[in-house]
PDB file of N, CA and C in Angstrom:
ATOM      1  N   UNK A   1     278.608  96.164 204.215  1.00  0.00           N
ATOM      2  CA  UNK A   1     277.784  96.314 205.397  1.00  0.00           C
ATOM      3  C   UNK A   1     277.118  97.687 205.425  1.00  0.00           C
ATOM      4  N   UNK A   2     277.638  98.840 205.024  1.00  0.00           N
ATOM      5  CA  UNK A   2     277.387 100.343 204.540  1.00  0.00           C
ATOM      6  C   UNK A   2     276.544  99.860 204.167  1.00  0.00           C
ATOM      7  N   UNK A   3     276.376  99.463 203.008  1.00  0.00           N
ATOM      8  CA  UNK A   3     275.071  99.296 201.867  1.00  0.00           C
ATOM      9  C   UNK A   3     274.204  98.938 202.322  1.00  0.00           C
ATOM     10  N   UNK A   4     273.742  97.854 202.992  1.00  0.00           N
ATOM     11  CA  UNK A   4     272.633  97.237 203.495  1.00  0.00           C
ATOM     12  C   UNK A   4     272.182  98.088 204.854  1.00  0.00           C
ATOM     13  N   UNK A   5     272.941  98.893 205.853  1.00  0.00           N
ATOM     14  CA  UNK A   5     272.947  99.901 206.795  1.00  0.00           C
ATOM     15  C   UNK A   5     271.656 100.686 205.878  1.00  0.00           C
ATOM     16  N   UNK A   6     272.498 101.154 204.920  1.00  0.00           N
ATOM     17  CA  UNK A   6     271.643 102.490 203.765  1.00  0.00           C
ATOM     18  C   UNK A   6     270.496 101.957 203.355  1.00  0.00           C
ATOM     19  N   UNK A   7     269.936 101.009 202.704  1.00  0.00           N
ATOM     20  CA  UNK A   7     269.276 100.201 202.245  1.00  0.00           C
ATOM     21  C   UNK A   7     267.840 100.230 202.875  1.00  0.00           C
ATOM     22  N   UNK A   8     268.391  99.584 204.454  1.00  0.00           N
ATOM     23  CA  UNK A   8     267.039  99.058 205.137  1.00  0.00           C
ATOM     24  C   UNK A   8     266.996 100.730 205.849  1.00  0.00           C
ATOM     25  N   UNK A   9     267.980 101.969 205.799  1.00  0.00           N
ATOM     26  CA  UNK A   9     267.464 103.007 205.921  1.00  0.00           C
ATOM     27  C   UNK A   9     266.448 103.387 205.256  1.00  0.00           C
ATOM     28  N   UNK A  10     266.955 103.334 204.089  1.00  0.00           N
ATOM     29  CA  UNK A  10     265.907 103.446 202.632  1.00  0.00           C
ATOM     30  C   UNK A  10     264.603 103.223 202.879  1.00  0.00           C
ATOM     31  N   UNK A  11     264.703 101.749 202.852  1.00  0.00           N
ATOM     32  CA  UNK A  11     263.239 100.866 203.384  1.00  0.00           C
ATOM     33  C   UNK A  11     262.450 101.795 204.216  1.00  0.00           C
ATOM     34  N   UNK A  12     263.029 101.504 205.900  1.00  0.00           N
ATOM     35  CA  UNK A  12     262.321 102.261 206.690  1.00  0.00           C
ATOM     36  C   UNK A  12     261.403 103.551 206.586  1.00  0.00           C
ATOM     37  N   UNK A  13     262.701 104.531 205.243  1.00  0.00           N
ATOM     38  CA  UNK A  13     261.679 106.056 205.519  1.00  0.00           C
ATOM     39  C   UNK A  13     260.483 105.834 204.430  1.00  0.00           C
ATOM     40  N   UNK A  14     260.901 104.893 203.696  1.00  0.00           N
ATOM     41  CA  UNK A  14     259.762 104.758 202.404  1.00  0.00           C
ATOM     42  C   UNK A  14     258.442 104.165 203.122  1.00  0.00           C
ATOM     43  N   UNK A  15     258.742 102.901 204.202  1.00  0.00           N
ATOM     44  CA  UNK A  15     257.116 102.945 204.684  1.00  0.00           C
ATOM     45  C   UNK A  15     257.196 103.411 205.676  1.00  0.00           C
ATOM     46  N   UNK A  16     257.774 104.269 205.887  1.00  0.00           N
ATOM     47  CA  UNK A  16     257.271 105.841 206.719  1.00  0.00           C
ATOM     48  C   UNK A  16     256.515 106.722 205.885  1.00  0.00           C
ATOM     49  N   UNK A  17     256.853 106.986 204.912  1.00  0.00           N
ATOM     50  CA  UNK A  17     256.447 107.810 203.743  1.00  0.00           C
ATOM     51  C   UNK A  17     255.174 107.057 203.162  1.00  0.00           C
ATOM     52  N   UNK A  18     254.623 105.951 203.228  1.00  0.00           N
ATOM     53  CA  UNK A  18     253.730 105.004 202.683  1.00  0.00           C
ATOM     54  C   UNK A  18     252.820 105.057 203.560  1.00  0.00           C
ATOM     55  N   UNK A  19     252.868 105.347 205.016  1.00  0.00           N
ATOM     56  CA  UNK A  19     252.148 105.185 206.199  1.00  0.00           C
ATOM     57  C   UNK A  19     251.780 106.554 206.373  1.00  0.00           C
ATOM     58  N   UNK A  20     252.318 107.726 206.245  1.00  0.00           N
ATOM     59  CA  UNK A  20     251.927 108.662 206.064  1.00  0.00           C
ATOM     60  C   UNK A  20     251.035 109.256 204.830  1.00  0.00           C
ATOM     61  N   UNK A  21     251.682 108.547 203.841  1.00  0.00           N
ATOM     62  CA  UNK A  21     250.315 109.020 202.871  1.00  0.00           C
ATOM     63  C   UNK A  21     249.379 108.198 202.872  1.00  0.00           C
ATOM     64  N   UNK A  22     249.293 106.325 203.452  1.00  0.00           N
ATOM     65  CA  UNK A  22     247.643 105.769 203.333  1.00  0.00           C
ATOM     66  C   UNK A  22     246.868 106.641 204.600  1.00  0.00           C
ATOM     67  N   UNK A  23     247.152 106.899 205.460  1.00  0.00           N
ATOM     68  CA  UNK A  23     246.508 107.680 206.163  1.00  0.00           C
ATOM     69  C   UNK A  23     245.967 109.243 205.906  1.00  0.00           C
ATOM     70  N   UNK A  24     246.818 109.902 204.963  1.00  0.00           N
ATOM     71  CA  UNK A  24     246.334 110.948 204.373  1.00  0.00           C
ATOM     72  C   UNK A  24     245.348 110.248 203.579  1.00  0.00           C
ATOM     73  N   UNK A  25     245.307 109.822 203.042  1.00  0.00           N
ATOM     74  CA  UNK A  25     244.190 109.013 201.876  1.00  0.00           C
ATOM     75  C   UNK A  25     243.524 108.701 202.125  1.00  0.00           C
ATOM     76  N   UNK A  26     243.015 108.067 203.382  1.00  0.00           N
ATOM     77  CA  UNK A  26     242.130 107.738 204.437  1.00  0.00           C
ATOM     78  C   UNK A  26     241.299 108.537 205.011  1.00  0.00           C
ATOM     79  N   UNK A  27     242.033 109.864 205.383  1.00  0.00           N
ATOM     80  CA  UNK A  27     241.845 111.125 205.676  1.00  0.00           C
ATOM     81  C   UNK A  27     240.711 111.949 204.676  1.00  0.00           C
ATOM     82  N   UNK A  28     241.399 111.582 203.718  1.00  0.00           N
ATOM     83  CA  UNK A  28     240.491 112.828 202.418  1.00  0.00           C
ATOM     84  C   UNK A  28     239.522 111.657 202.001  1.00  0.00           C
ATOM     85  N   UNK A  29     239.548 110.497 201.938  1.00  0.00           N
ATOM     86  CA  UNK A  29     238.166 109.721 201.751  1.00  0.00           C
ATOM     87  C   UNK A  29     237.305 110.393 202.665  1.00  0.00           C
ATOM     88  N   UNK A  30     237.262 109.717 203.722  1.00  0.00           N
ATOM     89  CA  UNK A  30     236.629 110.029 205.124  1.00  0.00           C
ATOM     90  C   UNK A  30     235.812 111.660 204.870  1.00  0.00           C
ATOM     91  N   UNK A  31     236.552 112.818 204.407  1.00  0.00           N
ATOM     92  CA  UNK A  31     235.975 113.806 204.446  1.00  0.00           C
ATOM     93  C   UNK A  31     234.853 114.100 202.857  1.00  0.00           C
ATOM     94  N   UNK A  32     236.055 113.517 202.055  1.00  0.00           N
ATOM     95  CA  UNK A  32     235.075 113.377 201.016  1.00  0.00           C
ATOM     96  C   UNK A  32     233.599 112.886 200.875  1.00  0.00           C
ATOM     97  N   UNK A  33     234.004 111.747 201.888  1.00  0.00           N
ATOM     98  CA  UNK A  33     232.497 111.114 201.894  1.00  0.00           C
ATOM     99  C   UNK A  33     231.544 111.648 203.050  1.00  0.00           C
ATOM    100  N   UNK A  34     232.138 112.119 204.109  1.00  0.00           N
ATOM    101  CA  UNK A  34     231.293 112.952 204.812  1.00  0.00           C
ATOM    102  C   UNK A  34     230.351 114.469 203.950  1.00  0.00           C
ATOM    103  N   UNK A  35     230.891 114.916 203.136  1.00  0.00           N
ATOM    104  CA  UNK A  35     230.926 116.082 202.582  1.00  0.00           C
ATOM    105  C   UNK A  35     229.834 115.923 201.847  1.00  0.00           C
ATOM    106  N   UNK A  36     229.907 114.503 200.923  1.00  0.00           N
ATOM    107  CA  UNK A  36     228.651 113.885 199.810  1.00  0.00           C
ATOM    108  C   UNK A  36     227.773 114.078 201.102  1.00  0.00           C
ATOM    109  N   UNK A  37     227.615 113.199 202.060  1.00  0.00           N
ATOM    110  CA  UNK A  37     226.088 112.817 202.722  1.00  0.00           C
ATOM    111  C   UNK A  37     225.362 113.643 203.250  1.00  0.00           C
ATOM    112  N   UNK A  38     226.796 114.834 203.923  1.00  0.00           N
ATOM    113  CA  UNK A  38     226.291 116.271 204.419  1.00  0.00           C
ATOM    114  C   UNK A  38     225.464 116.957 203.085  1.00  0.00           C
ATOM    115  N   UNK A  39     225.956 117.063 201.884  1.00  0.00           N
ATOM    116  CA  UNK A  39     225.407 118.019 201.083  1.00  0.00           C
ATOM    117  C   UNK A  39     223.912 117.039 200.515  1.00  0.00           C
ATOM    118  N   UNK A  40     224.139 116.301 200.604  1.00  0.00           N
ATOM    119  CA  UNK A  40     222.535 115.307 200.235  1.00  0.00           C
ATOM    120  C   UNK A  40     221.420 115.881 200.872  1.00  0.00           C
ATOM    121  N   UNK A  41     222.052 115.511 201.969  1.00  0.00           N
ATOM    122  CA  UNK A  41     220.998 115.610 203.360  1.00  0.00           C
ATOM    123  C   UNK A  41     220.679 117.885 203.429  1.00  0.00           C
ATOM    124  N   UNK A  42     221.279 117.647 203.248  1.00  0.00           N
ATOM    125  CA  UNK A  42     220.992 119.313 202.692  1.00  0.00           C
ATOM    126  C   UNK A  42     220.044 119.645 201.666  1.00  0.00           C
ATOM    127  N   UNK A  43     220.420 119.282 200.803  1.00  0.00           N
ATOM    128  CA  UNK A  43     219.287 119.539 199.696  1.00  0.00           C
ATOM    129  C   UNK A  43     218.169 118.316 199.758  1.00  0.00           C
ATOM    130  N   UNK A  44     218.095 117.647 200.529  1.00  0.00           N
ATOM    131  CA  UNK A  44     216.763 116.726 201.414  1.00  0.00           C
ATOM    132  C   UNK A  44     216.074 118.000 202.060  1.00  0.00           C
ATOM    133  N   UNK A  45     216.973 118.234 203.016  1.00  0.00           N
ATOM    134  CA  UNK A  45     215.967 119.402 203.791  1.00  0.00           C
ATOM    135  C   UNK A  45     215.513 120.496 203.015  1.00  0.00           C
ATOM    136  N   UNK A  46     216.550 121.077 202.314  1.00  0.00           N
ATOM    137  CA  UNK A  46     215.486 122.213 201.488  1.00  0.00           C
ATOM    138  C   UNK A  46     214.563 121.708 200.763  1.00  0.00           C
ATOM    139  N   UNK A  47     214.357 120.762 200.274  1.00  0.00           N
ATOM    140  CA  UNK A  47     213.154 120.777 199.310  1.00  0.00           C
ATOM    141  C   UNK A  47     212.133 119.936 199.926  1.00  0.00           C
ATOM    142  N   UNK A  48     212.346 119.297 201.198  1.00  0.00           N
ATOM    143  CA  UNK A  48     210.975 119.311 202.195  1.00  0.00           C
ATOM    144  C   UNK A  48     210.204 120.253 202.842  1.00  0.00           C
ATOM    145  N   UNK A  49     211.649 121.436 202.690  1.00  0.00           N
ATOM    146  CA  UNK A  49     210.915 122.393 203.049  1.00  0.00           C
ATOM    147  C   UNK A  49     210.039 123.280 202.437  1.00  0.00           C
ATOM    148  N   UNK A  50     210.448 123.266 201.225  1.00  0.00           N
ATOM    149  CA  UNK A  50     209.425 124.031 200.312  1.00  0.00           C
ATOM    150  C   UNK A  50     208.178 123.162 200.180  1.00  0.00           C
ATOM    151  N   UNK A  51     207.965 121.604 200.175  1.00  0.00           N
ATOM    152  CA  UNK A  51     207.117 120.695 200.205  1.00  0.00           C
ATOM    153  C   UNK A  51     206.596 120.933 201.301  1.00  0.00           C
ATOM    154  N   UNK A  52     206.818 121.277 202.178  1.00  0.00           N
ATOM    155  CA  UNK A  52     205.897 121.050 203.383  1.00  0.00           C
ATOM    156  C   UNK A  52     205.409 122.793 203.576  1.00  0.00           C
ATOM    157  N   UNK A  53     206.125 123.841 202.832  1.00  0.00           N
ATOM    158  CA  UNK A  53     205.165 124.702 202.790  1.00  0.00           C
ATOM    159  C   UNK A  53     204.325 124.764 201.762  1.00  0.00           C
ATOM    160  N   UNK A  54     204.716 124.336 200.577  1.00  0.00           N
ATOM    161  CA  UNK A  54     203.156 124.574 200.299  1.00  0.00           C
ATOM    162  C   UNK A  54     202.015 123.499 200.679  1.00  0.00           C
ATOM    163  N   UNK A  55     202.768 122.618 200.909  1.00  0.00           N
ATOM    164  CA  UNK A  55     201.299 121.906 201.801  1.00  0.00           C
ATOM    165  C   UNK A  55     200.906 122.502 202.791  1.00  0.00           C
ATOM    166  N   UNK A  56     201.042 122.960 203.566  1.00  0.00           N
ATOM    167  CA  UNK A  56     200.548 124.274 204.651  1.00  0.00           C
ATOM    168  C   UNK A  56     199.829 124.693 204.142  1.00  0.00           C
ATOM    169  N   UNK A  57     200.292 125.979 203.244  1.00  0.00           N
ATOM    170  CA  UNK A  57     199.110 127.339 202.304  1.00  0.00           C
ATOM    171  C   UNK A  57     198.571 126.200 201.767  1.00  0.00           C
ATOM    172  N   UNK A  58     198.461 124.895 201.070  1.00  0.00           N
ATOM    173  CA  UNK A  58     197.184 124.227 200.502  1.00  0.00           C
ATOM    174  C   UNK A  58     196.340 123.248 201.577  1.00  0.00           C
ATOM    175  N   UNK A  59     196.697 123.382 202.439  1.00  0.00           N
ATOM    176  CA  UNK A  59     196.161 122.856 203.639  1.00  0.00           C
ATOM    177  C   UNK A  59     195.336 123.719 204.414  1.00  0.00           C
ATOM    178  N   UNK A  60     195.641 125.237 204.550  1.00  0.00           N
ATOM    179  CA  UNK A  60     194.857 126.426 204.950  1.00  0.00           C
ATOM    180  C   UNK A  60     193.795 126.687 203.813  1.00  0.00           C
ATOM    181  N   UNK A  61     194.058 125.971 202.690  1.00  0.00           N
ATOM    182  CA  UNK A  61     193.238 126.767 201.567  1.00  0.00           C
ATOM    183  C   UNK A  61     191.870 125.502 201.218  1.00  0.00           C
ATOM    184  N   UNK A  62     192.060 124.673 201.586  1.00  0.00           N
ATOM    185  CA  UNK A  62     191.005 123.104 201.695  1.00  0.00           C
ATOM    186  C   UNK A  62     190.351 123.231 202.750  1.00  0.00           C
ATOM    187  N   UNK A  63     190.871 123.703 204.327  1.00  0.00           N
ATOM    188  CA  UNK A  63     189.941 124.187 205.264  1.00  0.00           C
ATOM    189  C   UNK A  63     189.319 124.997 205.033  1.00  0.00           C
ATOM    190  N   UNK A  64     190.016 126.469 204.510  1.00  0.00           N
ATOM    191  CA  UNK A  64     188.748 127.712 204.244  1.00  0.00           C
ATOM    192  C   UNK A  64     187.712 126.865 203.360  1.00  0.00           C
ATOM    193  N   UNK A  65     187.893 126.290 202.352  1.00  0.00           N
ATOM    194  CA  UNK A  65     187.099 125.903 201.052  1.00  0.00           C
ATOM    195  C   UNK A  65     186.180 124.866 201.803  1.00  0.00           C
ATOM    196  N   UNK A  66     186.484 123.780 202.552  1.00  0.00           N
ATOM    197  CA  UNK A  66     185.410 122.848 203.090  1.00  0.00           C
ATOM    198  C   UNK A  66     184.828 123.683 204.358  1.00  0.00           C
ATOM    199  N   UNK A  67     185.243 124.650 205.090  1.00  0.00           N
ATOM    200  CA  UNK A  67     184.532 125.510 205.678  1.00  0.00           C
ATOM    201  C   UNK A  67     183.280 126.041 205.403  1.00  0.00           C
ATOM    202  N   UNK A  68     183.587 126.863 204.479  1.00  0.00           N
ATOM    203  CA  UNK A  68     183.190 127.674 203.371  1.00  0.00           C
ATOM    204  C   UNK A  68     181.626 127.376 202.713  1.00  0.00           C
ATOM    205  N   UNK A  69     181.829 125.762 202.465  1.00  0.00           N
ATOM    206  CA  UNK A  69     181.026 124.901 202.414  1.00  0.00           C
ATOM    207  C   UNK A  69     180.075 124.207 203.112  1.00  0.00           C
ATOM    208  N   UNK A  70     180.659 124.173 204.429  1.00  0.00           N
ATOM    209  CA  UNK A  70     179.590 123.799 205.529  1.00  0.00           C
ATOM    210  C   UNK A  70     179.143 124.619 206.507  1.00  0.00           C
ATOM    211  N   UNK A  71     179.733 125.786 206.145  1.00  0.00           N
ATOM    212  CA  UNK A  71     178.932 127.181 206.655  1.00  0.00           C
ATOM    213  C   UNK A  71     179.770 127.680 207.734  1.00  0.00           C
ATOM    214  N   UNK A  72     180.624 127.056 208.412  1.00  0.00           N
ATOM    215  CA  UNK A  72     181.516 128.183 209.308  1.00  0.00           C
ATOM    216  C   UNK A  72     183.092 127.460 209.103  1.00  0.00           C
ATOM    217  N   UNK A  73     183.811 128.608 209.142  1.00  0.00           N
ATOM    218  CA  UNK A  73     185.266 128.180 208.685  1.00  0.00           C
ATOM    219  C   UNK A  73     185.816 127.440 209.135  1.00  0.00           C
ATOM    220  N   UNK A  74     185.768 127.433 211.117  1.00  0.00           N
ATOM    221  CA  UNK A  74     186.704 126.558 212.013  1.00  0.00           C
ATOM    222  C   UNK A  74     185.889 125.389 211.369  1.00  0.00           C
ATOM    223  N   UNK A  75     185.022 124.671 210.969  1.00  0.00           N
ATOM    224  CA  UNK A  75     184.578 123.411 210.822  1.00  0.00           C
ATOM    225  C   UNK A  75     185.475 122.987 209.844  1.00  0.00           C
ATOM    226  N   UNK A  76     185.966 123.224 209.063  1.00  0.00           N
ATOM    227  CA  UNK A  76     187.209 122.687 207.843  1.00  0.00           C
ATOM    228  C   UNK A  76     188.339 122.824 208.620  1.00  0.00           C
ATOM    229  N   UNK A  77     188.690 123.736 209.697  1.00  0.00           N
ATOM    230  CA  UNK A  77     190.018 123.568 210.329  1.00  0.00           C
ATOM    231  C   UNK A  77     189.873 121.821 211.041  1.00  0.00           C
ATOM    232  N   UNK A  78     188.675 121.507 211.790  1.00  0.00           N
ATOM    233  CA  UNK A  78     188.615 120.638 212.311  1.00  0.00           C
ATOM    234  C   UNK A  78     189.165 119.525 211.400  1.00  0.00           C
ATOM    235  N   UNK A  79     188.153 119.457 210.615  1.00  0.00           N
ATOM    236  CA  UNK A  79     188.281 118.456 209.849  1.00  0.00           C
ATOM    237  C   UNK A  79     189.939 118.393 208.807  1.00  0.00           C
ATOM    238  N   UNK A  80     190.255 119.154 208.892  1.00  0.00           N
ATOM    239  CA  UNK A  80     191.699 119.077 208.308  1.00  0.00           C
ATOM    240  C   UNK A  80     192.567 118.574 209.210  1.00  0.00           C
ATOM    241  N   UNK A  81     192.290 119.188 210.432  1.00  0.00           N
ATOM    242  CA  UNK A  81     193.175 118.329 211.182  1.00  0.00           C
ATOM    243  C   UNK A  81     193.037 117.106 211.886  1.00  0.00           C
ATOM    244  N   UNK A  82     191.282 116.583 212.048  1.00  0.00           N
ATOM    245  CA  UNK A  82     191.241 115.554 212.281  1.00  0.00           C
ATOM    246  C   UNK A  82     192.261 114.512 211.296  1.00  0.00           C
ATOM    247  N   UNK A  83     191.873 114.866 210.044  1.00  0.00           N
ATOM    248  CA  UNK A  83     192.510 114.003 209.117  1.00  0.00           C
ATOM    249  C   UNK A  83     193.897 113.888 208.939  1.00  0.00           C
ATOM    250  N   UNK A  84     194.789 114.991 209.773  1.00  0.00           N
ATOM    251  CA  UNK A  84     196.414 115.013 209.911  1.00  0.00           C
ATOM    252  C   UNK A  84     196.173 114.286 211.474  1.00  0.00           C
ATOM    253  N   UNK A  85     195.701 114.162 211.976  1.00  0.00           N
ATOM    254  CA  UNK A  85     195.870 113.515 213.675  1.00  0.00           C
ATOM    255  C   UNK A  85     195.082 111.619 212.811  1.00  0.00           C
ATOM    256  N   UNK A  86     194.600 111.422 211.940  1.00  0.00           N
ATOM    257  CA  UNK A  86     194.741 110.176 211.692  1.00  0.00           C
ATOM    258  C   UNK A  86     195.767 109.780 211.002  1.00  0.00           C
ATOM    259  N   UNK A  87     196.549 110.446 210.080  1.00  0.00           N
ATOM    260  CA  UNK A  87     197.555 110.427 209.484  1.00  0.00           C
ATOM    261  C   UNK A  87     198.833 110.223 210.153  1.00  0.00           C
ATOM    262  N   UNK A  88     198.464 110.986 211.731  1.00  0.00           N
ATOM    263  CA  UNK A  88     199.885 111.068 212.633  1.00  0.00           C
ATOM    264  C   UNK A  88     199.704 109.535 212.947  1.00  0.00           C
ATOM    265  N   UNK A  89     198.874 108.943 213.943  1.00  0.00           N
ATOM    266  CA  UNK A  89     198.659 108.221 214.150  1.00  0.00           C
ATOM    267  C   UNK A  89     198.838 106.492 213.528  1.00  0.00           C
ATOM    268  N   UNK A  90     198.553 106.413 212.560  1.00  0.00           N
ATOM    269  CA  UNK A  90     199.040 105.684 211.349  1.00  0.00           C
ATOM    270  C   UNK A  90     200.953 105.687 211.336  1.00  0.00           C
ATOM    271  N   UNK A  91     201.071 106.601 211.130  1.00  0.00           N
ATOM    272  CA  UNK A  91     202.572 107.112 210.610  1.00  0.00           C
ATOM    273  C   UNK A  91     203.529 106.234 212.004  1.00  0.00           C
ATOM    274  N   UNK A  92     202.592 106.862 213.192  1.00  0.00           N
ATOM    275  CA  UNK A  92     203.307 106.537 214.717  1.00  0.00           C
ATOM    276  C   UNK A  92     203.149 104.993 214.501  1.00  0.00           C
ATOM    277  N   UNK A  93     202.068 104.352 214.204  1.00  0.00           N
ATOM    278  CA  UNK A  93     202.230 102.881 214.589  1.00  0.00           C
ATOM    279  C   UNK A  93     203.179 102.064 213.679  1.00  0.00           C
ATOM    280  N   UNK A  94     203.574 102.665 212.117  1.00  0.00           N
ATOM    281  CA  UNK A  94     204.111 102.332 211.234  1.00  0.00           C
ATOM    282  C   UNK A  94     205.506 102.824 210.957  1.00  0.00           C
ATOM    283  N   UNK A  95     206.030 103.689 211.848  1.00  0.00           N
ATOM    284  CA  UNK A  95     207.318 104.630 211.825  1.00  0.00           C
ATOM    285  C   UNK A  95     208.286 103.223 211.562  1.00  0.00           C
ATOM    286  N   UNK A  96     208.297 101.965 212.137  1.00  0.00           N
ATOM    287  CA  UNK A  96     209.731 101.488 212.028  1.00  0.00           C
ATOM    288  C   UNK A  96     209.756 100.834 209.903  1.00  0.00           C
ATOM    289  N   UNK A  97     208.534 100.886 209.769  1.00  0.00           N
ATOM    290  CA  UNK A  97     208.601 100.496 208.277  1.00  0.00           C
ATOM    291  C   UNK A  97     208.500 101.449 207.485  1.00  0.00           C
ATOM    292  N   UNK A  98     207.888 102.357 207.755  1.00  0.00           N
ATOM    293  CA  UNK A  98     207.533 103.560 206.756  1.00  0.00           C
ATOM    294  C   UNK A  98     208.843 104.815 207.148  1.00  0.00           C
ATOM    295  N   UNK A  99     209.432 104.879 208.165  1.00  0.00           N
ATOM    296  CA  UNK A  99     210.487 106.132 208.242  1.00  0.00           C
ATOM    297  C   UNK A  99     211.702 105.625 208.323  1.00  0.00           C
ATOM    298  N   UNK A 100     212.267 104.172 209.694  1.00  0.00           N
ATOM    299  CA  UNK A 100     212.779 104.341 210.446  1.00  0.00           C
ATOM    300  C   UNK A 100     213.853 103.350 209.646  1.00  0.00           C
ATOM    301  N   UNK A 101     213.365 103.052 208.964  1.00  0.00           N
ATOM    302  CA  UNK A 101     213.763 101.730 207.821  1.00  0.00           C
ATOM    303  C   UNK A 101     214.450 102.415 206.543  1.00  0.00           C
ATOM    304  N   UNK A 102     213.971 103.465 205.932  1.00  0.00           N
ATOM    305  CA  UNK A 102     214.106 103.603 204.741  1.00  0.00           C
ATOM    306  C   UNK A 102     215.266 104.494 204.903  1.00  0.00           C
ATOM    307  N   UNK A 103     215.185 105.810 205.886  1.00  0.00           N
ATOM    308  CA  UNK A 103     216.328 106.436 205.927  1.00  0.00           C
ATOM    309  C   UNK A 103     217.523 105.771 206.634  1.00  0.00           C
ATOM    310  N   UNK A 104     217.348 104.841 207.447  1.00  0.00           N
ATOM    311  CA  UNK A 104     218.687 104.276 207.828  1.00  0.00           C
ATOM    312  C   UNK A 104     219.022 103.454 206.674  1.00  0.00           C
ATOM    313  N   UNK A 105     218.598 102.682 205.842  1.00  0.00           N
ATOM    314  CA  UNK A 105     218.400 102.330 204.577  1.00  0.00           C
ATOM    315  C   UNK A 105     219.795 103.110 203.224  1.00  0.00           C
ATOM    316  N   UNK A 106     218.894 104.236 203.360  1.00  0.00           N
ATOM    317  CA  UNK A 106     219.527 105.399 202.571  1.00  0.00           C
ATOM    318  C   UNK A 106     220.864 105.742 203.183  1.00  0.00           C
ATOM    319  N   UNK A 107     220.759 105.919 204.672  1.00  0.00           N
ATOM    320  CA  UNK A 107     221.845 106.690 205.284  1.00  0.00           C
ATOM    321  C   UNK A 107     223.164 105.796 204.884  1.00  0.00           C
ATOM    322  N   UNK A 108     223.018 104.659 204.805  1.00  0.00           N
ATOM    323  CA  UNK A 108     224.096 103.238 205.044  1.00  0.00           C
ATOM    324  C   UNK A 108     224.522 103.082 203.301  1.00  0.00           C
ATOM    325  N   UNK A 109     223.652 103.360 202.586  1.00  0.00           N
ATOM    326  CA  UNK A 109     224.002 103.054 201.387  1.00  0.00           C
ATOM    327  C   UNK A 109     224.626 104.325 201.009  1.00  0.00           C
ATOM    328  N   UNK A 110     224.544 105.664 200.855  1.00  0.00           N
ATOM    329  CA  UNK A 110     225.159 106.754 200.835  1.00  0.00           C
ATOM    330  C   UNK A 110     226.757 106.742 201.492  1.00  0.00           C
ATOM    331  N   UNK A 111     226.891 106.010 202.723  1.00  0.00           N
ATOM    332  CA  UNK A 111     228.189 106.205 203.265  1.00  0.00           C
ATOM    333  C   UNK A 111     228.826 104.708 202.356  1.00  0.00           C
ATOM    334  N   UNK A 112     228.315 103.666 202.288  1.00  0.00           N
ATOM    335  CA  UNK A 112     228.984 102.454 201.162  1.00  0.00           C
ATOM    336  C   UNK A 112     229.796 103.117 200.349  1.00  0.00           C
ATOM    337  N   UNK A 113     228.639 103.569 199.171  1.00  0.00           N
ATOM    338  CA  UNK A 113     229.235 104.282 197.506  1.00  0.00           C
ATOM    339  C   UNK A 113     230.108 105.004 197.626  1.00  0.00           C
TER     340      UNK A 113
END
């Protein structure tokens, strides 16, 4: 009767000990995979950011130049930005296929893998 007393002691602390480590394991997934999507999405942002500055300085540098060209400078500012306010516009009516889609898309498949 000892023995089997000891036994299902045994038992007990082992899936105690089993329950404590799938949850540690659970634990360090969870961060692991937070850690991947955080550092993605990190180096997403830096290198939009360098993308979107030099589109700036080449965006200041197509206004001076079509300015330049039609004889006063603000006239290429216009027109540069007319052509980013049709661009916005576009983008706004198309956001759920062209943005809203692809990164939730990405976001869902990143946390899967």
């Amino acid at each position: 009767m000892e023995n089997q007393v000891s036994l299902v002691e045994v038992l007990f602390e082992r899936t105690g000990n089993y329950a404590k480590n799938s949850l540690e394991l659970y634990k360090l997934k969870a961060i692991n995979k937070s850690a991947d999507v955080i550092s993605s999405l990190a180096v997403r942002i830096v290198v939009i950011s360098v993308v979107a500055l030099f589109f700036i300085i080449l965006n200041i540098g197509v206004a001076l130049w079509i300015g330049e060209n039609l004889g006063k400078d603000y006239y290429g500012f216009f027109i540069v930005s007319g052509f980013y306010a049709l661009v916005g516009l576009l983008l706004f009516t198309f956001r759920n296929i062209l943005i809203k889609r692809p990164v939730r898309d990405s976001i869902i498949m990143q946390a899967l893998n």
